[in-house]
C-alpha atoms as a PDB file:
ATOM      1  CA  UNK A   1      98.165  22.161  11.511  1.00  0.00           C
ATOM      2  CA  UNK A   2      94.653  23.421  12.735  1.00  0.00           C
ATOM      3  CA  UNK A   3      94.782  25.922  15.579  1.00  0.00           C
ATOM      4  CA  UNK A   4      92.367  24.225  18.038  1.00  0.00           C
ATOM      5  CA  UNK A   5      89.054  26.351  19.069  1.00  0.00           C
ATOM      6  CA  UNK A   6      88.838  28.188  22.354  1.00  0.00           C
ATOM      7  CA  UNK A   7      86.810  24.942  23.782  1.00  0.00           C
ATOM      8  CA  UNK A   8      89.301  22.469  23.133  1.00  0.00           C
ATOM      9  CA  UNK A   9      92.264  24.689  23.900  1.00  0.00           C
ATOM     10  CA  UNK A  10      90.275  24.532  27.219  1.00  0.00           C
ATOM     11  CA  UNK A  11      89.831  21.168  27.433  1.00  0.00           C
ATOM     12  CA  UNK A  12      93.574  20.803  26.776  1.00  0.00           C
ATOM     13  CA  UNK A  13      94.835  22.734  29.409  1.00  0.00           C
ATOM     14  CA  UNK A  14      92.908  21.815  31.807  1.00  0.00           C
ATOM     15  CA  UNK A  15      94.095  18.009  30.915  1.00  0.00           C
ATOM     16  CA  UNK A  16      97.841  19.310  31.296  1.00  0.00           C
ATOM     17  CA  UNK A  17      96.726  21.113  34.785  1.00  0.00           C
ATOM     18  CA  UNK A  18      94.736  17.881  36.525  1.00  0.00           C
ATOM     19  CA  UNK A  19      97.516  15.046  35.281  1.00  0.00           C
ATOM     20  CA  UNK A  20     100.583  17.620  36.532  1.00  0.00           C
ATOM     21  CA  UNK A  21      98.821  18.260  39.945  1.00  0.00           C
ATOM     22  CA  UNK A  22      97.991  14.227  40.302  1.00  0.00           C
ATOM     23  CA  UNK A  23     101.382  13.306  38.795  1.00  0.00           C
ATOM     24  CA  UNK A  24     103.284  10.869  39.142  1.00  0.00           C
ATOM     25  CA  UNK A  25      99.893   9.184  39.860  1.00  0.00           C
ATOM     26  CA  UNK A  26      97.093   9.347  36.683  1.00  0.00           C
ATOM     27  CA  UNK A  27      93.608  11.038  36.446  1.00  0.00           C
ATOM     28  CA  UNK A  28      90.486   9.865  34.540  1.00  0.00           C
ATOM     29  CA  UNK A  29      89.105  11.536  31.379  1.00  0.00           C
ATOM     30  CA  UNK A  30      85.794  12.087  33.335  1.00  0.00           C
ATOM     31  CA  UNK A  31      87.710  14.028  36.063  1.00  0.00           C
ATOM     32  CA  UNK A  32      88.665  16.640  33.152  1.00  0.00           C
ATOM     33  CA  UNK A  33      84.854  16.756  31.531  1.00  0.00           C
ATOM     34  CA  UNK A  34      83.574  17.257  35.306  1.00  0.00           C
ATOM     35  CA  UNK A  35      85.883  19.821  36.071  1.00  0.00           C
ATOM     36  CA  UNK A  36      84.158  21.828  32.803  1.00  0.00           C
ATOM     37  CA  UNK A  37      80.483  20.993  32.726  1.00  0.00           C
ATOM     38  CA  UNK A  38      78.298  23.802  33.858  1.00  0.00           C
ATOM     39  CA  UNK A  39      76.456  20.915  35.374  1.00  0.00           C
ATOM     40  CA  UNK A  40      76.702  17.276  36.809  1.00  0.00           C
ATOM     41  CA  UNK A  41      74.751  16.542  33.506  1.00  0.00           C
ATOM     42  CA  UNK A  42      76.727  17.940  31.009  1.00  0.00           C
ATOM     43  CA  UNK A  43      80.037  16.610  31.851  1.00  0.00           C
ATOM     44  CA  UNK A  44      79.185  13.315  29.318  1.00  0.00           C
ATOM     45  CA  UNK A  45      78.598  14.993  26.590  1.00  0.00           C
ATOM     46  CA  UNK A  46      81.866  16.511  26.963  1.00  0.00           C
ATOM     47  CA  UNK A  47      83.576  12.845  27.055  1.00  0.00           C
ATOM     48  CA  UNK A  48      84.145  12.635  23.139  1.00  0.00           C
ATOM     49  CA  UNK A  49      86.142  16.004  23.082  1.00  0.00           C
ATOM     50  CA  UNK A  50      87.919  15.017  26.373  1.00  0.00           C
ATOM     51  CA  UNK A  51      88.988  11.759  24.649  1.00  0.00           C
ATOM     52  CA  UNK A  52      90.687  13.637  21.138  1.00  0.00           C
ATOM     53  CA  UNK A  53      91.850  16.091  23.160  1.00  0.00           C
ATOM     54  CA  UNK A  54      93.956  13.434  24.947  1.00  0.00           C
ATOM     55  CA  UNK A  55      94.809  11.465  22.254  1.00  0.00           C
ATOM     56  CA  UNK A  56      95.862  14.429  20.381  1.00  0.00           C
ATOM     57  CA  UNK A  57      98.069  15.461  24.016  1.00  0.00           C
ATOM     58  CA  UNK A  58      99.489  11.905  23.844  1.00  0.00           C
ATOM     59  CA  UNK A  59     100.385  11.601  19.929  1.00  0.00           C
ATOM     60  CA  UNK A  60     102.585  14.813  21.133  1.00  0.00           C
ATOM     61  CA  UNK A  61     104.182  12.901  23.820  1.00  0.00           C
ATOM     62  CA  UNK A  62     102.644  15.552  26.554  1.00  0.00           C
ATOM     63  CA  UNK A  63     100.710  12.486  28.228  1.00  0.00           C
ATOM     64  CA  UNK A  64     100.433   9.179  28.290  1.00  0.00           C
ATOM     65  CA  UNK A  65      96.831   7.111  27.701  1.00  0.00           C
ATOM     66  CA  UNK A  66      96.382   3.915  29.732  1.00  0.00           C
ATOM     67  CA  UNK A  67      94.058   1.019  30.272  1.00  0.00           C
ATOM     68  CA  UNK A  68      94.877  -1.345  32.614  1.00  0.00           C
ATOM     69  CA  UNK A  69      98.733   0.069  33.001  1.00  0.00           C
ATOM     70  CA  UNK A  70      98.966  -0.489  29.156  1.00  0.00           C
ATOM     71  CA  UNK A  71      99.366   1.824  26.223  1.00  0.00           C
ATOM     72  CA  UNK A  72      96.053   2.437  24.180  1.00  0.00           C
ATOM     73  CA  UNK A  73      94.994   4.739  21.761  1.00  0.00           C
ATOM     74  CA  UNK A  74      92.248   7.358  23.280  1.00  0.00           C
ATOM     75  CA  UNK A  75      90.014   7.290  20.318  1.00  0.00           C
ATOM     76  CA  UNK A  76      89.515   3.281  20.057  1.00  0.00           C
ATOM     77  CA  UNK A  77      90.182   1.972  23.662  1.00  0.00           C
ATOM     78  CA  UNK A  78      86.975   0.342  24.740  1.00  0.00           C
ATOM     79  CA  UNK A  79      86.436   0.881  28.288  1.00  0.00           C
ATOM     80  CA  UNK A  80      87.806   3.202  30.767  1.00  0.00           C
ATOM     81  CA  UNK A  81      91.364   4.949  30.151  1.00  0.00           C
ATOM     82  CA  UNK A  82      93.528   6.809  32.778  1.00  0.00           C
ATOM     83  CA  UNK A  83      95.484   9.908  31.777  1.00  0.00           C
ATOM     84  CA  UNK A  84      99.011  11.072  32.847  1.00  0.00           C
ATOM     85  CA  UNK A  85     101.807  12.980  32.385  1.00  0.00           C
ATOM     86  CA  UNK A  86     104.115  12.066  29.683  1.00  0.00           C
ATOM     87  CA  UNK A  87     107.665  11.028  29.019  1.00  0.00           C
ATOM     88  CA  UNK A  88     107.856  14.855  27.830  1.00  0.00           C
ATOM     89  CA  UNK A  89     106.027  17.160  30.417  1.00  0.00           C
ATOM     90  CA  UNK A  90     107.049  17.981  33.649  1.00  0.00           C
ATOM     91  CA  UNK A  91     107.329  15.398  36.418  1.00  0.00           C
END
């Protein structure tokens, strides 16, 4: 297994920091990529690392992806997806 670079060992944590403070409630991706862009600009760009990041966080049972209260896959839903704390992080 890879060891993940210092940017998306960022982006993990702070998913794991914004869905524990929101929990039991969920947060949305862009909420993670705006709390890291140096600017209101950058934050999209951010988005596609955001997403693996989470679906990476999820495959590990650390969160839990949603779209519309469902279970979906981070990489291929289409559409907005909500982000929260998993059957095996704290509660």
């Amino acid at each position: 297994m890879a060891v993940p670079s210092a940017h998306t060992q960022s982006i993990i944590s702070t998913i794991l920091a914004l869905t524990t403070a929101r929990a039991p409630k969920s947060i949305c991706p862009s909420e993670v990529a705006r709390h890291l862009a140096a600017d209101e600009k950058g934050w999209r760009a951010l988005m596609p690392a955001v997403r693996a990041a989470a679906a990476t966080l999820a495959m590990s049972g650390e969160i839990s992806v949603t779209q519309r209260g469902s279970p979906v896959d981070a990489m291929t839903a289409k559409g907005p997806i909500r982000l929260a704390r998993g059957r095996s992080g704290p509660q």
